[in-house]
Protein backbone atom coordinates (compact mmCIF):
# COMPACT_ATOMS: atom_id res chain seq x y z
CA UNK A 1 24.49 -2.42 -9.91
CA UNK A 2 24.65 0.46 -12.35
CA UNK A 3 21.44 0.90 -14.79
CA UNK A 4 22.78 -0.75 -18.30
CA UNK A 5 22.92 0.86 -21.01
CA UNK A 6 21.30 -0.47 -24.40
CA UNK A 7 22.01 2.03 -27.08
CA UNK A 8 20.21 2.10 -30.64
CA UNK A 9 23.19 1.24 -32.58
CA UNK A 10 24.43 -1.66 -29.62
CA UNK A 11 25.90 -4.07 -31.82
CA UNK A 12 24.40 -7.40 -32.94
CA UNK A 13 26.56 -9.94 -30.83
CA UNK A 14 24.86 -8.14 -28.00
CA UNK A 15 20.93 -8.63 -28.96
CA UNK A 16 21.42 -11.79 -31.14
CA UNK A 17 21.14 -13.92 -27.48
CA UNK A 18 18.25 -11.94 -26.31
CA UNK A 19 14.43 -11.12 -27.50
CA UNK A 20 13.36 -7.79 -28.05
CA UNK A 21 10.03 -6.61 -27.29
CA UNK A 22 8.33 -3.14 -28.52
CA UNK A 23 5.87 -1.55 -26.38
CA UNK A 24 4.50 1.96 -25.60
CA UNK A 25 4.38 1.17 -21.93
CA UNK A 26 6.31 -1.63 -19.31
CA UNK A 27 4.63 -1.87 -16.02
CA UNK A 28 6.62 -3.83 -13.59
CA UNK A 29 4.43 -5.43 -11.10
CA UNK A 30 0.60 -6.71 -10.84
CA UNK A 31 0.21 -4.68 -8.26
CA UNK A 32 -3.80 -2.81 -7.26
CA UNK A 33 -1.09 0.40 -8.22
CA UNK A 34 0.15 -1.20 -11.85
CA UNK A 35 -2.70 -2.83 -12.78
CA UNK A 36 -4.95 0.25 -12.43
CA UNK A 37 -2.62 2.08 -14.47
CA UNK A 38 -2.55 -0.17 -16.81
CA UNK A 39 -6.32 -0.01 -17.56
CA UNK A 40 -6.38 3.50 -18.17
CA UNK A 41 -3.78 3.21 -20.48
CA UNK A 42 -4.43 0.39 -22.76
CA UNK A 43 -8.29 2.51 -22.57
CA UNK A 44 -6.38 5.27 -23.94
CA UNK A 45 -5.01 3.14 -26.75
CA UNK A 46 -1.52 2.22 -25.16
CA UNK A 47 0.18 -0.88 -25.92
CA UNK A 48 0.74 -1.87 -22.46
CA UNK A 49 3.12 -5.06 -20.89
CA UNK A 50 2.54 -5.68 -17.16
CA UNK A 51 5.28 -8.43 -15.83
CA UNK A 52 4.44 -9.76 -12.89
CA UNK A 53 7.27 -11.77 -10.73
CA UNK A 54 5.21 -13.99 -8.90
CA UNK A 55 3.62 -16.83 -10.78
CA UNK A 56 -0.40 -15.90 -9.66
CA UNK A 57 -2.03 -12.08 -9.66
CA UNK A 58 -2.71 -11.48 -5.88
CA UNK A 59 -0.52 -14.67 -4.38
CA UNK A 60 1.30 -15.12 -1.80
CA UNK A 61 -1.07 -12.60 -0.26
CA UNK A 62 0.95 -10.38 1.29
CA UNK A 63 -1.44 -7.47 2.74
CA UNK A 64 -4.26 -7.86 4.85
CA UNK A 65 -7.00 -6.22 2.97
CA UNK A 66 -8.54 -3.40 5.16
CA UNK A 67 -10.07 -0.66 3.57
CA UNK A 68 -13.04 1.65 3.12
CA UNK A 69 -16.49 1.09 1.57
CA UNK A 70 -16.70 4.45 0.27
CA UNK A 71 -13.12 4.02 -1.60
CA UNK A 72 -14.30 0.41 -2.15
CA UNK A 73 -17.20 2.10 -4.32
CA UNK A 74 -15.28 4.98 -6.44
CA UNK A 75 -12.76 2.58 -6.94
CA UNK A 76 -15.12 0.14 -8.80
CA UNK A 77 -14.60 -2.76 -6.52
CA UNK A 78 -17.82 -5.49 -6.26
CA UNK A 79 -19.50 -5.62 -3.13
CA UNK A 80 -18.90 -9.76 -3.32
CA UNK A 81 -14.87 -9.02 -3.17
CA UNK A 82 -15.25 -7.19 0.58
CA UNK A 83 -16.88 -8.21 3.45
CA UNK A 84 -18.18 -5.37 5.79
CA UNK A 85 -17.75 -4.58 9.61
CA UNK A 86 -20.42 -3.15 11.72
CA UNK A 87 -18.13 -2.44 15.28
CA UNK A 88 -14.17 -1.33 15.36
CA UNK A 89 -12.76 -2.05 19.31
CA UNK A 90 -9.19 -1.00 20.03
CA UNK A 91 -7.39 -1.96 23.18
CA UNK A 92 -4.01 -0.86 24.87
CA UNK A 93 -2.53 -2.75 28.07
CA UNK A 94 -5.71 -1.21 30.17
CA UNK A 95 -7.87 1.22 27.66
CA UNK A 96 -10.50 0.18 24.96
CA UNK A 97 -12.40 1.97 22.60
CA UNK A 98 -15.38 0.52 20.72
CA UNK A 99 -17.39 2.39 18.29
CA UNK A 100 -20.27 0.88 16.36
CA UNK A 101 -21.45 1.64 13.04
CA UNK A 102 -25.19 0.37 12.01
CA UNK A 103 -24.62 1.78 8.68
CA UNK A 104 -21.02 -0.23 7.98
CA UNK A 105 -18.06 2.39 7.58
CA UNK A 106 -15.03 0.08 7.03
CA UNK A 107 -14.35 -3.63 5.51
CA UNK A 108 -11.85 -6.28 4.55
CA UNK A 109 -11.12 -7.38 0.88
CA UNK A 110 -10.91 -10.56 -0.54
CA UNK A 111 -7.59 -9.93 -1.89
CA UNK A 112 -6.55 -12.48 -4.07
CA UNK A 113 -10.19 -11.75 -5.46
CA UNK A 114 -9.60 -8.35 -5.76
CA UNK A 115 -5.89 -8.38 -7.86
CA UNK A 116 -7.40 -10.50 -10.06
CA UNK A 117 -10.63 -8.55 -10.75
CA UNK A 118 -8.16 -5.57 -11.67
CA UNK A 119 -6.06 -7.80 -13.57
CA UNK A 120 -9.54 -9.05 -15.52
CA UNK A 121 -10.46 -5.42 -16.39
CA UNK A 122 -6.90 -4.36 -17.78
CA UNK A 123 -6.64 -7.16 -19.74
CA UNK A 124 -10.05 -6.46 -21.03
CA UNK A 125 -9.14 -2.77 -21.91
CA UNK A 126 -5.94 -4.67 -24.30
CA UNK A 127 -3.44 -4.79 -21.45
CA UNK A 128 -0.87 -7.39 -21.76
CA UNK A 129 -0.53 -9.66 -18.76
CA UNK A 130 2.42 -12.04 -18.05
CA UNK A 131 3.03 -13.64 -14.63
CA UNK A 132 6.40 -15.09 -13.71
CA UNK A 133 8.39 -12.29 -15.09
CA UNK A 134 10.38 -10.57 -13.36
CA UNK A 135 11.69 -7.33 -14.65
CA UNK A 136 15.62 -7.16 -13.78
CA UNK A 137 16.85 -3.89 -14.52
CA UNK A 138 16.28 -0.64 -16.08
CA UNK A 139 17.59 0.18 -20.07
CA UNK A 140 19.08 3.36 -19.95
CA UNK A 141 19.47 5.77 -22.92
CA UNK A 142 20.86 9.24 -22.77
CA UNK A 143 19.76 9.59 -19.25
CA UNK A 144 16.08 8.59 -19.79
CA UNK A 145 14.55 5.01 -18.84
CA UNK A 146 13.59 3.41 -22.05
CA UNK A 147 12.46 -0.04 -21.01
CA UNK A 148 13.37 -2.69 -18.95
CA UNK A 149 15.34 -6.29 -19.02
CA UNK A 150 13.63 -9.13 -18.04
CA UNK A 151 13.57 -12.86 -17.22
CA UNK A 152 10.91 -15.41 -17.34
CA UNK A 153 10.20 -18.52 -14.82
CA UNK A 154 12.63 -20.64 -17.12
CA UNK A 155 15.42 -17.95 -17.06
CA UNK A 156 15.31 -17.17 -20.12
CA UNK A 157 16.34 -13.37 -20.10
CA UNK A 158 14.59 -10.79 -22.88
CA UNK A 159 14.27 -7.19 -23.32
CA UNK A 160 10.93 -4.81 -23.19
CA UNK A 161 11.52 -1.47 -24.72
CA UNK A 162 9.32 1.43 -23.92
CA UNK A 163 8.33 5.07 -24.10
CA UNK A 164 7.24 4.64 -20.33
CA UNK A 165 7.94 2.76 -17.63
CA UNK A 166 5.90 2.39 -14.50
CA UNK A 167 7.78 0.89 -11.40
CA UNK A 168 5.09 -1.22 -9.41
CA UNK A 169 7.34 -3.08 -7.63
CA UNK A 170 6.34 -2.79 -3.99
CA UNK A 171 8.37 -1.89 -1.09
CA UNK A 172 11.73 -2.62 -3.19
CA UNK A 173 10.85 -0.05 -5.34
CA UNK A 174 13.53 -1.84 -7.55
CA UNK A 175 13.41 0.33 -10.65
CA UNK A 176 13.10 3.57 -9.16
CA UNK A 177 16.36 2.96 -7.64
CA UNK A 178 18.18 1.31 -10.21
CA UNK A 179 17.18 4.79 -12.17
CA UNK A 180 18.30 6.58 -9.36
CA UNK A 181 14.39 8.28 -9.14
CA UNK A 182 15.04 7.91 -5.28
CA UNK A 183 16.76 6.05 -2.85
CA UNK A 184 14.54 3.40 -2.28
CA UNK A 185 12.86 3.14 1.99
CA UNK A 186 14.67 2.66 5.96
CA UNK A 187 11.30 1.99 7.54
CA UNK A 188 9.05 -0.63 6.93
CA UNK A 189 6.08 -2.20 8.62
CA UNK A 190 6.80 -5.68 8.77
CA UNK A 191 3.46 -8.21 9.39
CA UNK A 192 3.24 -12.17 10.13
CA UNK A 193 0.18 -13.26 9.83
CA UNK A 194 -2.37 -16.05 9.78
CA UNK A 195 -5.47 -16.88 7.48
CA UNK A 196 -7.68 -18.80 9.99
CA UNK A 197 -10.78 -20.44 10.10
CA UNK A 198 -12.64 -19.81 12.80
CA UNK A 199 -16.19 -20.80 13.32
CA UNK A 200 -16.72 -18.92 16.44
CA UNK A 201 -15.65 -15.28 15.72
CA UNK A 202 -17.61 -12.16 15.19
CA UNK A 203 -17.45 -11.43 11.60
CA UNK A 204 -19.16 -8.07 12.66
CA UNK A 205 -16.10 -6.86 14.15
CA UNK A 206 -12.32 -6.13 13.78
CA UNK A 207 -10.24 -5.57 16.74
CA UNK A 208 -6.85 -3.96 17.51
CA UNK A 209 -4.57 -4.50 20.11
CA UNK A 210 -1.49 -1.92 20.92
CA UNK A 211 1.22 -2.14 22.97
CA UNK A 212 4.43 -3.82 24.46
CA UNK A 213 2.58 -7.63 25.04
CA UNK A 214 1.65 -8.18 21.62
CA UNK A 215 3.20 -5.86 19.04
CA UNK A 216 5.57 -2.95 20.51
CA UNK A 217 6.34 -0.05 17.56
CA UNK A 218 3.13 -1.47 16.09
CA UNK A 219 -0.20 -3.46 16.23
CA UNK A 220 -1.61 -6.49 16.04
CA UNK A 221 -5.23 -7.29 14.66
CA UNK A 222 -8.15 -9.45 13.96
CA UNK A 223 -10.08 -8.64 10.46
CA UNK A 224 -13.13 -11.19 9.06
CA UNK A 225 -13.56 -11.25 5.32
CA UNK A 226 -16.41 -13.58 5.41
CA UNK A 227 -17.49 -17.37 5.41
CA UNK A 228 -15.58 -17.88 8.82
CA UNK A 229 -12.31 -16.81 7.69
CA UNK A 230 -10.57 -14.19 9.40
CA UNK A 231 -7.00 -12.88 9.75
CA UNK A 232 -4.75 -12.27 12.52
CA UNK A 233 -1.88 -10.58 12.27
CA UNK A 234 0.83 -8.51 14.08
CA UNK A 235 2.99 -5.92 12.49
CA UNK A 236 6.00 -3.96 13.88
CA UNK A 237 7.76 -1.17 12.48
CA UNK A 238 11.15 -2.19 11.72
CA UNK A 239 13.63 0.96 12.17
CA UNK A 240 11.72 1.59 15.07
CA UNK A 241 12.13 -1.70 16.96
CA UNK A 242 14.16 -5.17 15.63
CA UNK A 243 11.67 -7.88 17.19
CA UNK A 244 10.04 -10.41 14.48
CA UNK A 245 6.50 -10.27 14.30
CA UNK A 246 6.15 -13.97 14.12
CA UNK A 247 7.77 -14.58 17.69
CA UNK A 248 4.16 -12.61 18.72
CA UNK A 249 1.57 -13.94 16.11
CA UNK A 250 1.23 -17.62 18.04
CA UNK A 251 1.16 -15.30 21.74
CA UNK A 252 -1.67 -13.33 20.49
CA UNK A 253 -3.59 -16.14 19.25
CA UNK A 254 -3.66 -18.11 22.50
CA UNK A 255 -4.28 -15.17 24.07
CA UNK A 256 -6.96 -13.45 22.32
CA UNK A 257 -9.80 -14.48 24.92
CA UNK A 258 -8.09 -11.68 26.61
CA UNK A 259 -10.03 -9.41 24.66
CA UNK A 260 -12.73 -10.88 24.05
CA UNK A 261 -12.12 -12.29 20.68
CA UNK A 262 -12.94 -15.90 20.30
CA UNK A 263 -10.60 -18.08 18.66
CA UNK A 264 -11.98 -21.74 19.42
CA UNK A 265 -11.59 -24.08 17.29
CA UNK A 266 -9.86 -21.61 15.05
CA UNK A 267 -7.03 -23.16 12.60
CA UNK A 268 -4.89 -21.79 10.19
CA UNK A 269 -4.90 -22.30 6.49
CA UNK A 270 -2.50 -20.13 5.60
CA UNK A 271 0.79 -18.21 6.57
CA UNK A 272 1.20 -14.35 5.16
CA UNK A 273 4.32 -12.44 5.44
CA UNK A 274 4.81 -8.58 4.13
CA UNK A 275 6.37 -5.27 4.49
CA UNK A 276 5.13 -1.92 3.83
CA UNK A 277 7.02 1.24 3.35
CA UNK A 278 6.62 3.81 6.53
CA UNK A 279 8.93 6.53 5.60
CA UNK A 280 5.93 8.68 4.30
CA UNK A 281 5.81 9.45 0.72
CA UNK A 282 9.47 9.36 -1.43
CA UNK A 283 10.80 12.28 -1.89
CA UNK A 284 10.04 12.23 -5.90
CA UNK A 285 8.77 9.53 -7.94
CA UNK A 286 8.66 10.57 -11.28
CA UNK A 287 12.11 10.64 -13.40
CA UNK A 288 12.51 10.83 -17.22
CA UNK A 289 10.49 7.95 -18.98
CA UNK A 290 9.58 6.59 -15.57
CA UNK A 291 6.99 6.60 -12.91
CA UNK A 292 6.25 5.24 -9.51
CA UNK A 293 3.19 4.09 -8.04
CA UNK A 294 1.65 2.52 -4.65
CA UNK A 295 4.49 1.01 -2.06
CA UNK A 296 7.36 2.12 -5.17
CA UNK A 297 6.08 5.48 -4.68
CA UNK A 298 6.04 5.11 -0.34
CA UNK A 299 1.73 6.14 -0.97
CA UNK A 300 -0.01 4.28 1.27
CA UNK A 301 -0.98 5.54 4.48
CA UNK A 302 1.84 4.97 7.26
CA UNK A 303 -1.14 5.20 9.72
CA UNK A 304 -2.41 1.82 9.56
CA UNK A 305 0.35 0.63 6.86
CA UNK A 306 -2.46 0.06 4.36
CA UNK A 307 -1.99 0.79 0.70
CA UNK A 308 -4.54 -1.07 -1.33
CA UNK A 309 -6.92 1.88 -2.38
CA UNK A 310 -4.04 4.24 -2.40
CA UNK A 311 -2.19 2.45 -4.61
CA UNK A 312 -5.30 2.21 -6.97
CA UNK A 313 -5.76 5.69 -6.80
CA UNK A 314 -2.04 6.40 -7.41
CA UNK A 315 -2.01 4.12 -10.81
CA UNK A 316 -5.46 5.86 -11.89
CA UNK A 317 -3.48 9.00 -12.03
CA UNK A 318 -0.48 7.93 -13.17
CA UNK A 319 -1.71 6.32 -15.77
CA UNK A 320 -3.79 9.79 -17.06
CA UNK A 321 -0.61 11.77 -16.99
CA UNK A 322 0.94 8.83 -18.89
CA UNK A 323 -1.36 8.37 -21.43
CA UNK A 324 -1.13 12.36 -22.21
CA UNK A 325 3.12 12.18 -22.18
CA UNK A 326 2.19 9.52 -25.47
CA UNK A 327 -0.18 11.64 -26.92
CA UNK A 328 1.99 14.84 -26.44
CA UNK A 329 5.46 13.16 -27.10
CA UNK A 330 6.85 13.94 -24.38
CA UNK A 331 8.17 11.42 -21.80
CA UNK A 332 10.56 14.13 -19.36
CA UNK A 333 10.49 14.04 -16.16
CA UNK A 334 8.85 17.70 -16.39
CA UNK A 335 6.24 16.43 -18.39
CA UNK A 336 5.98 13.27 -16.09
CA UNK A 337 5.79 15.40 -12.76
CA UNK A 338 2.21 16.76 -13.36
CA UNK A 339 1.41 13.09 -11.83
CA UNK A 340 3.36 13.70 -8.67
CA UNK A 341 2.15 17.00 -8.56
CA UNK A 342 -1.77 15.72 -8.57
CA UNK A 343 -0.77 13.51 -6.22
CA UNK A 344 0.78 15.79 -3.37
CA UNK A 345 -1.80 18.03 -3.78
CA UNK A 346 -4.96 15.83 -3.40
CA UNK A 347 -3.60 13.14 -1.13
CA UNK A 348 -0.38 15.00 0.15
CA UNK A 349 -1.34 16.67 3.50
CA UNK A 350 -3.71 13.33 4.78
CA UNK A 351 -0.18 11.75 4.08
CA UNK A 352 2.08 13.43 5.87
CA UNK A 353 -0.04 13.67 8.80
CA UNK A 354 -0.28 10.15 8.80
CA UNK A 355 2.90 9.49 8.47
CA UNK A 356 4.26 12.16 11.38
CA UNK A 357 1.59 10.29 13.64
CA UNK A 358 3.39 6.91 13.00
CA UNK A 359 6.60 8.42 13.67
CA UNK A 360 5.22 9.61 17.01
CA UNK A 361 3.37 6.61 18.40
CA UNK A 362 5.68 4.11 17.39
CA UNK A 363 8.04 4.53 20.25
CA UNK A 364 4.96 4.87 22.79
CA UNK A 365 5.38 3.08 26.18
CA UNK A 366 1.81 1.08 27.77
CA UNK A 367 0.92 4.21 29.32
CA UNK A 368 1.17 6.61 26.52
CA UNK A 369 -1.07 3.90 24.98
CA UNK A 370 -3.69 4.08 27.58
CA UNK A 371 -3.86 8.08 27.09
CA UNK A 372 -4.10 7.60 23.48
CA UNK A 373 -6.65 5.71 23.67
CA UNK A 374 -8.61 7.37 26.01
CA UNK A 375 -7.96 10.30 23.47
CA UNK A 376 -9.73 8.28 21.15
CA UNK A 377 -12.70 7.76 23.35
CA UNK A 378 -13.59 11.31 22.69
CA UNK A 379 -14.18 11.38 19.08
CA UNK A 380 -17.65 9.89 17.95
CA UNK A 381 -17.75 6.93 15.72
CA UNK A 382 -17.86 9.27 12.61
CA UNK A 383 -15.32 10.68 13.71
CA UNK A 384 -13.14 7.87 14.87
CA UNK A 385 -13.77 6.40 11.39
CA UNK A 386 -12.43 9.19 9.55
CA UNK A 387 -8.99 9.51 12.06
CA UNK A 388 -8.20 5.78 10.74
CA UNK A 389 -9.16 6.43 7.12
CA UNK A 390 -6.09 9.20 7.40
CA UNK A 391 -8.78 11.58 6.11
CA UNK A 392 -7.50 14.06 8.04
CA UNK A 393 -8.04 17.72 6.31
CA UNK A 394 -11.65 17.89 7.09
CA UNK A 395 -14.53 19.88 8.62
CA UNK A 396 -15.04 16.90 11.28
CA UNK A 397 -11.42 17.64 12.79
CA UNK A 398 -12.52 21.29 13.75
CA UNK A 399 -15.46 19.86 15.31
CA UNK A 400 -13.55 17.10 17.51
CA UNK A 401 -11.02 19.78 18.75
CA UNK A 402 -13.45 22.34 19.83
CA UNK A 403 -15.63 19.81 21.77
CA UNK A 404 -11.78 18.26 23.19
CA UNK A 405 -9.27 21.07 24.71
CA UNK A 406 -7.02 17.79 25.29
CA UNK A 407 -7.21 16.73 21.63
CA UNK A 408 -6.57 20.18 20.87
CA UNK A 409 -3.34 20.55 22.75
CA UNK A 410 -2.35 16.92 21.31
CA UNK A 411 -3.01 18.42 17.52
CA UNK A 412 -1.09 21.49 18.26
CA UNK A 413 2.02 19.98 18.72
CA UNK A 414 1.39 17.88 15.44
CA UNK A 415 0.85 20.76 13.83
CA UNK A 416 4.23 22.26 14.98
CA UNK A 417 6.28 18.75 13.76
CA UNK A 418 4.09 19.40 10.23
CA UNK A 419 5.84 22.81 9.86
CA UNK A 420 9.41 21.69 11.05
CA UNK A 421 9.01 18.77 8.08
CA UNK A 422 7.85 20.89 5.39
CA UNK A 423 10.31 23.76 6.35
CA UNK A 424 13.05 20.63 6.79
């Protein structure tokens, strides 16, 4: 489907069926990516629409909710909306690391909590919020996205013109493509997963499990957010492997004494399903009067497939660059690029690292697993904490490869498949 065209002078038989909406700025998706946007630009004195497709901010729950305290707390997020984790264990076929941290490192959001806490503070900036809306298309004018049609839970259809438009919506990234920004993603991280209580786990920990057993071209997972609720999930990268995550979830449960975790009693309350883009980041995401952000833009880290803070961080700066483009006029994709361009050079090399280190371990057989992990068993818990944060580009990398001549020899070859992508 071709991007329609809605021209100023489109004749009346054409708009006399539908309503038309004026706004400085269409966000499509209430998204952690779109709604931060969104706040810095109706701050900045936008007139800002966010349509949201599902009919709740932050439900179905699609995402597990792991991130990192210290993003947690430049981000603006309330302690109450995360729970944290004092001790990370990871386990391959015969391997496990366990690091503990006294002062806590990592934790799980509340994530329905979360989206909606965003969603408060944009609509308290002057945002304007509507759930089950779904935007349907792009409106094209001259080559330049000027809004976008829509459709509302009773199918009635409408149109929201704009200066900008900011594509938030997920792993489709359904406007980007429609305005032919990019090509849209081939990889994805696929999850099933369940929302359990469980009276008897150790809300102090999270645990990951790697491997053929439970989750080959993946991992599966355990992570408590609090008041003996905890979810346990499996994800597998799809492009790299066709098996459904589901057909595992149910093994790993009954199975998790295995390792340790403890499951009685346990029941679930509720079913999650999601995908993630894993290609690494798109190859642009900026186009004239439009902008990507989070999964739409392929930012989150392909590490762990997480994208919550990324995507937050990705909106806070598109949003900046968009809020100048009104001030200065000037909506081009030139003009619009100084976001992307912020973006690759803050975030850009973390990204790509994790992303090439996805691309490698994916296809890894038990025993490459039990290497890896005893790899992992070299770096302290500082350390091992930063490796999963994808915070890569950093003084404590030198440090853990001259202490770890195998580490060393490990990163030299990533270093090599770094130089071959950038040069490719």
């Amino acid at each position: 489907m071709q991007p329609c065209d809605l021209a100023p002078n489109a004749s009346e038989s054409r708009l006399d069926k539908v309503r038309v909406e004026q706004f400085d700025v269409v966000i499509a998706g209430g998204g952690p990516g779109g709604l931060s946007a969104a706040k810095i630009l109706a701050e900045r004195g936008a007139r800002v629409l966010i349509l949201e497709a599902n009919a709740e901010i932050g439900s179905p729950t699609r995402t597990t909710g792991g991130t990192f305290i210290r993003d947690a707390q430049e981000l603006g997020i309330p302690p109450h909306l995360y729970h944290v984790l004092r001790r990370g264990r990871m386990h391959s076929a015969h391997r496990v690391v366990t690091r503990e941290y006294p002062t806590p490192f990592a934790c799980i959001l509340n994530v329905r909590g979360v989206f909606q806490f965003l969603a408060e503070r944009a609509i308290a900036a002057g945002a304007k919020l509507r759930v089950g809306a779904t935007a349907r298309d792009t409106l094209m004018e001259n080559g330049t996205v000027v809004g976008v049609s829509a459709q509302d839970t009773r199918g009635q259809s409408y149109t929201a013109r704009a200066q900008l438009t900011i594509d938030g919506t997920g792993y489709r990234a359904t406007l980007c493509k429609r305005a032919g920004v990019h090509g849209g993603f081939k990889r994805f991280g696929v999850g099933a997963e369940y929302d359990m209580y469980a009276p008897h786990y150790d809300e102090s920990e999270t645990v990951g499990i790697v491997g053929s057993a439970f989750a080959p071209a993946g991992y599966a997972w355990t992570a408590p957010y609090g008041k003996r609720r905890v979810r346990v999930g499996v994800g597998i990268i799809h492009g790299d492997s066709t098996e459904n995550p589901a057909d595992y979830l149910d093994k790993f449960v009954s199975q998790a004494e295995k390792f340790n975790i403890n499951l009685k009693g346990a029941q679930p309350l509720e079913y999650h399903h999601g995908l993630i883009p894993s290609d690494g980041m798109a190859p642009q995401f900026v186009g004239n009067g439009i902008m990507a952000v989070g999964d739409a833009a392929g930012q989150p880290s392909a590490l762990l497939g997480e994208g919550i803070r990324w995507a937050m961080r990705g909106g806070i700066l598109a949003g900046n660059v968009a809020a100048d483009a009104l001030q200065a006029n000037d909506v081009s994709k030139k003009f619009l690029a100084r976001y992307e361009q912020q973006w690759r050079k803050t975030y850009g090399k973390n990204l790509r690292i994790a992303a090439i280190i996805n691309k490698r371990i994916a296809g890894w057989s038990d025993a490459q697993w039990d290497e890896g992990i005893e790899l992992l068993n070299q770096l302290n818990a500082e350390q091992f904490g930063h490796a999963l944060a994808s915070n890569f580009v950093s003084s404590w990398t030198l440090w853990a490869l001259a202490g770890n001549p195998k580490l060393l020899r490990k990163s030299l070859g990533l270093a090599r498949e770094m130089l071959f992508a950038r040069a490719n």
